[in-house]
PDB file of N, CA and C in Angstrom:
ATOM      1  N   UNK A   1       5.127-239.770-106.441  1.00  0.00           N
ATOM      2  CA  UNK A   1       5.671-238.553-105.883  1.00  0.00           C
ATOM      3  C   UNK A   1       5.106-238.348-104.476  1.00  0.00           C
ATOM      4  N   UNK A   2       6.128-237.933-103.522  1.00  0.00           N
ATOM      5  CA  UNK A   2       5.524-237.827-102.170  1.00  0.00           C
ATOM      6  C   UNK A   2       4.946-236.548-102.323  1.00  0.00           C
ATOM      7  N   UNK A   3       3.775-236.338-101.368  1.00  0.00           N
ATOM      8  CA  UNK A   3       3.478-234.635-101.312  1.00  0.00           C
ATOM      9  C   UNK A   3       3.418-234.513 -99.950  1.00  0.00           C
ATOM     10  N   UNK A   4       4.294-233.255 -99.785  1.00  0.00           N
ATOM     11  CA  UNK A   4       4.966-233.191 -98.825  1.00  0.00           C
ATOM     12  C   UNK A   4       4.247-231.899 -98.449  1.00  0.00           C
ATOM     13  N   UNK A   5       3.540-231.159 -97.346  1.00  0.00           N
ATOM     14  CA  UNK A   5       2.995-230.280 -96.968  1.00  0.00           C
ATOM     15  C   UNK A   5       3.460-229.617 -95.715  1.00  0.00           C
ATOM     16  N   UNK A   6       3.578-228.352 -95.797  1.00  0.00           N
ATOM     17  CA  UNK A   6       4.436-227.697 -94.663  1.00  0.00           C
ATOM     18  C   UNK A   6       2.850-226.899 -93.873  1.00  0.00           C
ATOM     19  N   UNK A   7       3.290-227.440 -92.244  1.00  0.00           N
ATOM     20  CA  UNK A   7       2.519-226.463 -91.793  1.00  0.00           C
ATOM     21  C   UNK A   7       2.350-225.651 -91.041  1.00  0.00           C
ATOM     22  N   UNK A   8       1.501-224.760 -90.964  1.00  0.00           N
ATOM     23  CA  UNK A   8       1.677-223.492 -90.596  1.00  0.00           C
ATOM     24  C   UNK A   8       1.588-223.065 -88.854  1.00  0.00           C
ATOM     25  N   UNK A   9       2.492-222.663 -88.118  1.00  0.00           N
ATOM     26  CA  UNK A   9       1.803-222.444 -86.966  1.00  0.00           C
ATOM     27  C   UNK A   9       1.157-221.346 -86.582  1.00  0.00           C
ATOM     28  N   UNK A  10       0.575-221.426 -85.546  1.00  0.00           N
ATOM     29  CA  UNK A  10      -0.044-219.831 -85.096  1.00  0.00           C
ATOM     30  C   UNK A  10       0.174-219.633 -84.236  1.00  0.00           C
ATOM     31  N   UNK A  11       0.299-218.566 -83.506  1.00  0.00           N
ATOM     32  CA  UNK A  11       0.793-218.377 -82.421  1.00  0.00           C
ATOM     33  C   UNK A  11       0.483-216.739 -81.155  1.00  0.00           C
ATOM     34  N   UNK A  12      -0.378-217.128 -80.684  1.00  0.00           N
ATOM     35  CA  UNK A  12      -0.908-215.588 -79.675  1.00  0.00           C
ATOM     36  C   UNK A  12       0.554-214.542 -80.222  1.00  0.00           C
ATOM     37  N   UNK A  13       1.295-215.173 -79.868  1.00  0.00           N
ATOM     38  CA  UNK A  13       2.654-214.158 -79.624  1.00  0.00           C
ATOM     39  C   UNK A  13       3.626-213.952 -80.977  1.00  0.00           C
ATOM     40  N   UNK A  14       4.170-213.274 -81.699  1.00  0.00           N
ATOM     41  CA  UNK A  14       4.914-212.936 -82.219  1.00  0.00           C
ATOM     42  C   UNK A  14       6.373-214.068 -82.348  1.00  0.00           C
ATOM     43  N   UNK A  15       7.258-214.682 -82.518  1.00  0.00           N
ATOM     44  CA  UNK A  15       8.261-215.597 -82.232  1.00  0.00           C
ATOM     45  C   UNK A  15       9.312-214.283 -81.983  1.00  0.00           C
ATOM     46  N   UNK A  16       9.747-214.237 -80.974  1.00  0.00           N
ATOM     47  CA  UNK A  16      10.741-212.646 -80.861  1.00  0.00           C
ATOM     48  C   UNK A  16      12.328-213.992 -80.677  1.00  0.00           C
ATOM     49  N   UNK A  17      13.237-213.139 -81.092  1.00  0.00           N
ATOM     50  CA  UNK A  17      14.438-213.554 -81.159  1.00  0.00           C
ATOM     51  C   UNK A  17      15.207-213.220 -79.375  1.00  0.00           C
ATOM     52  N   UNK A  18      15.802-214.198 -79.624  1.00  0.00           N
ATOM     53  CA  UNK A  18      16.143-214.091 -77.609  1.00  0.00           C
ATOM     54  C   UNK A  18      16.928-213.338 -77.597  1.00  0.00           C
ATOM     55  N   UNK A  19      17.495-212.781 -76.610  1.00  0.00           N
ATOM     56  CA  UNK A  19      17.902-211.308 -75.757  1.00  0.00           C
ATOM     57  C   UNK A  19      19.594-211.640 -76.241  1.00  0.00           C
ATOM     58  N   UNK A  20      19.999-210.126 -77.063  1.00  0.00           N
ATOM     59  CA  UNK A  20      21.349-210.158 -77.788  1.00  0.00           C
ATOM     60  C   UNK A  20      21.921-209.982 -76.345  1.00  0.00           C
ATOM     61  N   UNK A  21      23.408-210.184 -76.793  1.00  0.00           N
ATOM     62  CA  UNK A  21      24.463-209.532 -75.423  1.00  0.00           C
ATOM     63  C   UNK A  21      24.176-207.922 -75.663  1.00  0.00           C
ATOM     64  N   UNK A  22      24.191-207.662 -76.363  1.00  0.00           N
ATOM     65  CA  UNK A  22      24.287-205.880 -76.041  1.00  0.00           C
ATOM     66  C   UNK A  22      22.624-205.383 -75.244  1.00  0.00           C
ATOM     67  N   UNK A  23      21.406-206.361 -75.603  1.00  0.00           N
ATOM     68  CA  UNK A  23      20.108-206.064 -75.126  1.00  0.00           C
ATOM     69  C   UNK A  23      20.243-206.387 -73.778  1.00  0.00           C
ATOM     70  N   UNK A  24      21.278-207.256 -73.587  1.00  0.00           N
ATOM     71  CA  UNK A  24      21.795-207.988 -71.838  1.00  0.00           C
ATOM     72  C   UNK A  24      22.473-207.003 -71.419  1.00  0.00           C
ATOM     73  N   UNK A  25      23.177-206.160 -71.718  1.00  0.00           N
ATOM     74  CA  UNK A  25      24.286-205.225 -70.958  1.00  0.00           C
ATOM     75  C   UNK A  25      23.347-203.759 -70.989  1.00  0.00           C
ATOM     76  N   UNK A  26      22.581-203.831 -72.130  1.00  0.00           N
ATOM     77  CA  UNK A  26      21.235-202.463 -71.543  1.00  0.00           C
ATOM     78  C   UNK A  26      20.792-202.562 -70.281  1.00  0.00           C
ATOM     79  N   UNK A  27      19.916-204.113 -70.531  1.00  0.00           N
ATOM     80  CA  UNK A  27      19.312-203.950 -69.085  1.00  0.00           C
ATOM     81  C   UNK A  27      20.267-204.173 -68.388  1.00  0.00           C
ATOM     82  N   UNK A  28      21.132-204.302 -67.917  1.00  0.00           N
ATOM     83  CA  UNK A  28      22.339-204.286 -66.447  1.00  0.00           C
ATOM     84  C   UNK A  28      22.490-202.907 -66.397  1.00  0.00           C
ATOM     85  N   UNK A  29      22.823-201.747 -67.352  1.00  0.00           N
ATOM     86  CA  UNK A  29      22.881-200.784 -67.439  1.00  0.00           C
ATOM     87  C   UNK A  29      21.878-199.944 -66.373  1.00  0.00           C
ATOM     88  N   UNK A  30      20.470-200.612 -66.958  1.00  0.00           N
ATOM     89  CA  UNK A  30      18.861-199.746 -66.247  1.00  0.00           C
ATOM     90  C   UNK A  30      19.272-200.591 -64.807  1.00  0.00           C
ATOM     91  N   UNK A  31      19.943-201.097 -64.463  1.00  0.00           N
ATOM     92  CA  UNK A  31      19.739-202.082 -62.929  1.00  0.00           C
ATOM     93  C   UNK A  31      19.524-200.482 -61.980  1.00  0.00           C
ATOM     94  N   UNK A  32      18.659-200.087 -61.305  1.00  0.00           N
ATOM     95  CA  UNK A  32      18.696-199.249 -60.206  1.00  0.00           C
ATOM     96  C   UNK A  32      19.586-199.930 -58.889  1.00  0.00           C
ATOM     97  N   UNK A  33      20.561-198.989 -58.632  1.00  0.00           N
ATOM     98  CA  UNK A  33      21.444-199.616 -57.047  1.00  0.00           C
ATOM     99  C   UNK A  33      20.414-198.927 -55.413  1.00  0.00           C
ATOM    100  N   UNK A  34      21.005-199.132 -54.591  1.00  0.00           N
ATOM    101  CA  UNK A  34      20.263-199.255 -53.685  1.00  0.00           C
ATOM    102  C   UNK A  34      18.538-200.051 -53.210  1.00  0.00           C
ATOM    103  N   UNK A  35      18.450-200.732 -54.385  1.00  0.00           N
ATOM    104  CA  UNK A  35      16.948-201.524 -54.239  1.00  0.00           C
ATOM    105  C   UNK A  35      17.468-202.513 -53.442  1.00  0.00           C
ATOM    106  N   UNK A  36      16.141-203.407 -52.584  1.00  0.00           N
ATOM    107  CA  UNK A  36      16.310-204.622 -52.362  1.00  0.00           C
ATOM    108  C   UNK A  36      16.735-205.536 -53.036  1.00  0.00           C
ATOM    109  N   UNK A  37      17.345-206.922 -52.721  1.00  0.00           N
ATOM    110  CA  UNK A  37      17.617-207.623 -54.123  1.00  0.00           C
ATOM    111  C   UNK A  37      16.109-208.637 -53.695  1.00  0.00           C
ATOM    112  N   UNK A  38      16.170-209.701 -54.883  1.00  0.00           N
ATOM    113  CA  UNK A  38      15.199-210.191 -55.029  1.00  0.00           C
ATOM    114  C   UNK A  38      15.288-211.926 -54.287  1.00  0.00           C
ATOM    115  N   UNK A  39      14.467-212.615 -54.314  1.00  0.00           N
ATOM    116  CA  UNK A  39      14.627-214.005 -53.772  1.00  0.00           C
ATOM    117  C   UNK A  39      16.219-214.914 -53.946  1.00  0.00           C
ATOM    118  N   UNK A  40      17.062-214.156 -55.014  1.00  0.00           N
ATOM    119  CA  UNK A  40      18.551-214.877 -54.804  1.00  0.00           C
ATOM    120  C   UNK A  40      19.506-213.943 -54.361  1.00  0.00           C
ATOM    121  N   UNK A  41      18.755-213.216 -53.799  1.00  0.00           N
ATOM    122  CA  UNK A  41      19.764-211.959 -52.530  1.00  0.00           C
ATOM    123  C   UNK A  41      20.981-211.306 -53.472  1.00  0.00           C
ATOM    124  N   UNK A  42      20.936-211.181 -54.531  1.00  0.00           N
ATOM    125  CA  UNK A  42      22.085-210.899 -55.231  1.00  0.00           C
ATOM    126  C   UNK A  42      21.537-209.255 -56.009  1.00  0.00           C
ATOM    127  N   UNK A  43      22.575-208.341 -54.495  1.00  0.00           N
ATOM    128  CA  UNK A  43      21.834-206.866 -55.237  1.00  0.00           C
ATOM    129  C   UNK A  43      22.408-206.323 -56.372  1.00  0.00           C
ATOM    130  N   UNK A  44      21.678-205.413 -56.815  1.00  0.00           N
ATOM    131  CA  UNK A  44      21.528-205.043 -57.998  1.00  0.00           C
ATOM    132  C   UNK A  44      23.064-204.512 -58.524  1.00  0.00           C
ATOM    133  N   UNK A  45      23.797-203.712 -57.057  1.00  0.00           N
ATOM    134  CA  UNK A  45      25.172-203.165 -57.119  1.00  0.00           C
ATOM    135  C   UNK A  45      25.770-204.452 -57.964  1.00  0.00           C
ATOM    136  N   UNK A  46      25.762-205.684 -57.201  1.00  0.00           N
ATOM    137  CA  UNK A  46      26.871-207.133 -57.348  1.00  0.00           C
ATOM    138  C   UNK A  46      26.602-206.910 -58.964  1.00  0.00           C
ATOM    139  N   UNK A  47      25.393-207.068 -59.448  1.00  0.00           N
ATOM    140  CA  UNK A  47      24.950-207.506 -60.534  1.00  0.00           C
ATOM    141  C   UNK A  47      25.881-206.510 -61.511  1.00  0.00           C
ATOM    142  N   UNK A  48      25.689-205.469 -61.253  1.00  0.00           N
ATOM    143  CA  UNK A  48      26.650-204.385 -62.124  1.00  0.00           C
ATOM    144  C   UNK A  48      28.032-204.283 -62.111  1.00  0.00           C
ATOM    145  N   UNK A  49      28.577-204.909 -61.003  1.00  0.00           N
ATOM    146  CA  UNK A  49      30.004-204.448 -60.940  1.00  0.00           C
ATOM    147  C   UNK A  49      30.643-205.903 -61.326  1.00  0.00           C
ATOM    148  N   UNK A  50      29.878-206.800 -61.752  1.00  0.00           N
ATOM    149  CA  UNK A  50      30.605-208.606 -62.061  1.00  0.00           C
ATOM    150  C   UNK A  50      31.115-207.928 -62.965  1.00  0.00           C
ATOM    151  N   UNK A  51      32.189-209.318 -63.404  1.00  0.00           N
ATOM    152  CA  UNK A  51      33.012-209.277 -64.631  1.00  0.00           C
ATOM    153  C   UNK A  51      32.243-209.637 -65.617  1.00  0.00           C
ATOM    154  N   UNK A  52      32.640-209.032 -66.999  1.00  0.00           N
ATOM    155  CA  UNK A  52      32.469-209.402 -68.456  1.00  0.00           C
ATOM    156  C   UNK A  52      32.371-211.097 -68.166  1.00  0.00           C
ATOM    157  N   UNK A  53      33.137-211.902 -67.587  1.00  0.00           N
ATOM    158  CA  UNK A  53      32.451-213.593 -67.657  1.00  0.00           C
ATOM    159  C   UNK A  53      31.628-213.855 -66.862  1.00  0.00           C
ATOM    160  N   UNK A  54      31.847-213.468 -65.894  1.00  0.00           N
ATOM    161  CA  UNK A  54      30.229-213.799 -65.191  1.00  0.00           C
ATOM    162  C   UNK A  54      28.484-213.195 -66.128  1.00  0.00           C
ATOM    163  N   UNK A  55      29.167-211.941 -66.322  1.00  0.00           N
ATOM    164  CA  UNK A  55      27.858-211.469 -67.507  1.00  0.00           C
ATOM    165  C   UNK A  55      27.289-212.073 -68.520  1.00  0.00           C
ATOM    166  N   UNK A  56      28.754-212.890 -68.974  1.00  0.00           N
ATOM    167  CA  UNK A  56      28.344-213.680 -69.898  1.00  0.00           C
ATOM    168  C   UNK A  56      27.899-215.009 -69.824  1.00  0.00           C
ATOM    169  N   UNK A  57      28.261-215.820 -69.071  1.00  0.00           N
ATOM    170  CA  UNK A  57      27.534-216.985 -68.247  1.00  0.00           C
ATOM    171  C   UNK A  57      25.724-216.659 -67.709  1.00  0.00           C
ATOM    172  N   UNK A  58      26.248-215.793 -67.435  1.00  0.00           N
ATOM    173  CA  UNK A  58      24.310-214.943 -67.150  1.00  0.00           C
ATOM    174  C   UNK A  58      23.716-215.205 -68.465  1.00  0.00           C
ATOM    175  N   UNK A  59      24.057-214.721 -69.089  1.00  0.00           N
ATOM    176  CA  UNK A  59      23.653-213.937 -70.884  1.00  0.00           C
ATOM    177  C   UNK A  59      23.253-215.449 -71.152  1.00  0.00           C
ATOM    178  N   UNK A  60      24.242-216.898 -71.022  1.00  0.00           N
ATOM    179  CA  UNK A  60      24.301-217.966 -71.550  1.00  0.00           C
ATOM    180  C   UNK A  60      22.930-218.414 -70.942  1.00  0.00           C
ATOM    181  N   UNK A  61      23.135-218.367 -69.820  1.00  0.00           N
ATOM    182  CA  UNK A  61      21.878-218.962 -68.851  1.00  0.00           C
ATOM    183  C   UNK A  61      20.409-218.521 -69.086  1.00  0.00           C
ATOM    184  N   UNK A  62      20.334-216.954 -69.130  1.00  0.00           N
ATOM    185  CA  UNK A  62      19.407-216.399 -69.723  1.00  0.00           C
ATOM    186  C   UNK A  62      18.501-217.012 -71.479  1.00  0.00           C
ATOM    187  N   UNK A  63      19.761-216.756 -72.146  1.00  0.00           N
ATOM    188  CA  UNK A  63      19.526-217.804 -73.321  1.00  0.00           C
ATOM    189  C   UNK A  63      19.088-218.867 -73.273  1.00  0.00           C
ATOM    190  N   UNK A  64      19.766-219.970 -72.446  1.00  0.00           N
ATOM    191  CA  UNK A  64      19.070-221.574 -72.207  1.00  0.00           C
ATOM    192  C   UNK A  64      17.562-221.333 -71.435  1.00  0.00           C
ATOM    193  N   UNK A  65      17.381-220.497 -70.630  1.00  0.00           N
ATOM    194  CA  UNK A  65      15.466-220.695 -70.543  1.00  0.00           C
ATOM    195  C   UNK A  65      14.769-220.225 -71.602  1.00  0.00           C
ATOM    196  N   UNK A  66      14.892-218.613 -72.205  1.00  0.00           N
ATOM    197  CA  UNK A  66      14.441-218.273 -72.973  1.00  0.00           C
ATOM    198  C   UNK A  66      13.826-219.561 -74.192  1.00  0.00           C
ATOM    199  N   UNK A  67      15.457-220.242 -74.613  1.00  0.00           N
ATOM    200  CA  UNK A  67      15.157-221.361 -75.366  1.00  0.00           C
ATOM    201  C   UNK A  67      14.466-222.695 -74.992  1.00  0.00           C
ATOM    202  N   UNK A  68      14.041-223.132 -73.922  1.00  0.00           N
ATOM    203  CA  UNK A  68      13.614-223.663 -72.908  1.00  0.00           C
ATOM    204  C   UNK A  68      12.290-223.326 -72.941  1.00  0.00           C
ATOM    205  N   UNK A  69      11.760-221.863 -73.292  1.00  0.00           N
ATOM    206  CA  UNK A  69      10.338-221.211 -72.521  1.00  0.00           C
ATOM    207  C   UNK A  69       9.689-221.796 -71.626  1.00  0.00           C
ATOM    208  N   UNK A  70      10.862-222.045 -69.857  1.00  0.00           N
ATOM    209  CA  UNK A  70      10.189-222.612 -69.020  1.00  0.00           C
ATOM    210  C   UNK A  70      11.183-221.641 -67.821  1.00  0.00           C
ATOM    211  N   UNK A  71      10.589-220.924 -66.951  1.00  0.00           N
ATOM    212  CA  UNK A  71      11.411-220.199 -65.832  1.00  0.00           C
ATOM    213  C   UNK A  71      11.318-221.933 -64.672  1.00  0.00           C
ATOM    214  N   UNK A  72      12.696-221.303 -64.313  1.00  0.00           N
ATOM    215  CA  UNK A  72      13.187-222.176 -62.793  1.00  0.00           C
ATOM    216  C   UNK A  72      11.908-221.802 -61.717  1.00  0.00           C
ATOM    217  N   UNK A  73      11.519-223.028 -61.061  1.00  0.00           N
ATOM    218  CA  UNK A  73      10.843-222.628 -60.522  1.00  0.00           C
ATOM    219  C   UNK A  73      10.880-221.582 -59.195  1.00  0.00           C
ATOM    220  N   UNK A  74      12.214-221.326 -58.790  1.00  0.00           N
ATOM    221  CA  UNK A  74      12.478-220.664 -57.533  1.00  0.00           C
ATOM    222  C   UNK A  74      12.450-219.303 -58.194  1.00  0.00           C
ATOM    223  N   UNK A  75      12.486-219.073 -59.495  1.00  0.00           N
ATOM    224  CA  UNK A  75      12.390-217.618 -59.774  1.00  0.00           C
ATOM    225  C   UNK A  75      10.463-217.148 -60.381  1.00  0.00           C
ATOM    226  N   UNK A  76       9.956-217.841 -59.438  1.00  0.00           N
ATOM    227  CA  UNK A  76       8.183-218.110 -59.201  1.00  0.00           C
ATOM    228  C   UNK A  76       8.159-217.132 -57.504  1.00  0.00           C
ATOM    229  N   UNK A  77       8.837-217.000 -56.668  1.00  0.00           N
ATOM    230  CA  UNK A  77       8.793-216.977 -55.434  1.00  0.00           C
ATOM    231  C   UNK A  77       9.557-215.424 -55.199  1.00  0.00           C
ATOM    232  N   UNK A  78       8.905-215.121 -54.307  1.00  0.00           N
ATOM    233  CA  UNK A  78       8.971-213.498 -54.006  1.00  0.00           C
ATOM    234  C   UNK A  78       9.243-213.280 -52.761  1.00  0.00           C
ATOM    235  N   UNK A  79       9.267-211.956 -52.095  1.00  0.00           N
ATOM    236  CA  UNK A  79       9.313-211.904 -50.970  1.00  0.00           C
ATOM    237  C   UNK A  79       9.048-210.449 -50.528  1.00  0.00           C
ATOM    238  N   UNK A  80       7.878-210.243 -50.253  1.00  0.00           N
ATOM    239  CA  UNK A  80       6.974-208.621 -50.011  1.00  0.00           C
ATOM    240  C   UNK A  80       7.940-208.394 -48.732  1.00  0.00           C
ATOM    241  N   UNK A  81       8.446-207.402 -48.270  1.00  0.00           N
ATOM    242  CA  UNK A  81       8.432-206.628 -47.124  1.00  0.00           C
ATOM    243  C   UNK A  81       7.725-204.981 -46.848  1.00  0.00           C
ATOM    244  N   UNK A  82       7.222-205.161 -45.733  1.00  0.00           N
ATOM    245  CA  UNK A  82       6.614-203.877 -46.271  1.00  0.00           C
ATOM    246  C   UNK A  82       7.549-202.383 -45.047  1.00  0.00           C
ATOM    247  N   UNK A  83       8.179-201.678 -45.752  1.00  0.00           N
ATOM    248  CA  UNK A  83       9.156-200.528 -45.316  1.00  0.00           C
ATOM    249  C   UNK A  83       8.235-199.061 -44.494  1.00  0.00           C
ATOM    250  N   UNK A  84       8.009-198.933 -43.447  1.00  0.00           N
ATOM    251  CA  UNK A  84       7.040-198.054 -42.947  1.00  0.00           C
ATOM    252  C   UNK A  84       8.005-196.899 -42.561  1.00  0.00           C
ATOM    253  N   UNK A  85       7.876-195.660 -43.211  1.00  0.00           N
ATOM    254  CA  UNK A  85       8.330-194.864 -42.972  1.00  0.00           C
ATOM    255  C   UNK A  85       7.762-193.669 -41.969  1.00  0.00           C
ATOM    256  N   UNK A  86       6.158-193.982 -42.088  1.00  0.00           N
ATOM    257  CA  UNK A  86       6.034-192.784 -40.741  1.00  0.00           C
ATOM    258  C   UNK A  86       4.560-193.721 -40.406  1.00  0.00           C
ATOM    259  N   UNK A  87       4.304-193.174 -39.387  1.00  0.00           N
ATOM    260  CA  UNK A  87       2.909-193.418 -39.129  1.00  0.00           C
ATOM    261  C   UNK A  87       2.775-194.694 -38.061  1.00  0.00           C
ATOM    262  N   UNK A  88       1.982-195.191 -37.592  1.00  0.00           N
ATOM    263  CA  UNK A  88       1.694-195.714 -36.373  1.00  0.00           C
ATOM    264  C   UNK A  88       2.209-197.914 -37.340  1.00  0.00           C
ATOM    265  N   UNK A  89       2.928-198.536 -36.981  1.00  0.00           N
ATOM    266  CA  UNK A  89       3.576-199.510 -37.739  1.00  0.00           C
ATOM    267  C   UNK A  89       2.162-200.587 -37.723  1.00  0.00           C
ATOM    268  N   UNK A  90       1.988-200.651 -36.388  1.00  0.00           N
ATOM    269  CA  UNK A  90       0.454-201.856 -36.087  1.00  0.00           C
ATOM    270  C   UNK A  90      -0.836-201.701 -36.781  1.00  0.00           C
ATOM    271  N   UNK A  91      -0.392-200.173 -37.602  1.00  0.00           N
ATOM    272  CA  UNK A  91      -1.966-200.148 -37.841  1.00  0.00           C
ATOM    273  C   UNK A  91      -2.622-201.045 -38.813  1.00  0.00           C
ATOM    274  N   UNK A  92      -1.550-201.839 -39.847  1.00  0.00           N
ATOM    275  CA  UNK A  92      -2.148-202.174 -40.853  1.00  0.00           C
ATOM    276  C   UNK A  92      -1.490-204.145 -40.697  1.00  0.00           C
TER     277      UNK A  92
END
């Protein structure tokens, strides 16, 4: 008889189930408009007003890293500007 033993993993983190379409159309929902957009220049308005297939191609894409657990590396890269609204600009 083979004995066959299952084993157990452990894991810091919880195994969470990847992001439903309706948990995808929440957050598009929370998108704040008028922000900067981020390193793929694509503002937050564009993001809200795409079509149901583009959302869903997102949703797909989103899914394949999640399942992946590896981000693209260009979404590693940022871009600070800093917005001075009063005060002397050189000082800092």
């Amino acid at each position: 008889m083979n004995d066959i033993r299952q084993t157990e993993i452990h894991t810091a983190e919880p195994l969470l189930p990847k992001p439903s379409v309706f948990e995808f159309e929440m957050a598009n929902e929370e998108l704040k408009r008028h922000k900067p957009p981020g390193v793929d220049q694509i503002p937050a308005e564009l993001i809200k007003e795409m079509g149901r297939k583009i959302r869903s191609e997102i949703h797909i894409l989103t899914n394949s890293i999640w399942n992946k657990e590896e981000l693209p590396e260009e979404w590693s890269k940022s871009i600070i500007l800093s917005i001075y609204k009063k005060g002397d600009k050189n000082r800092y």
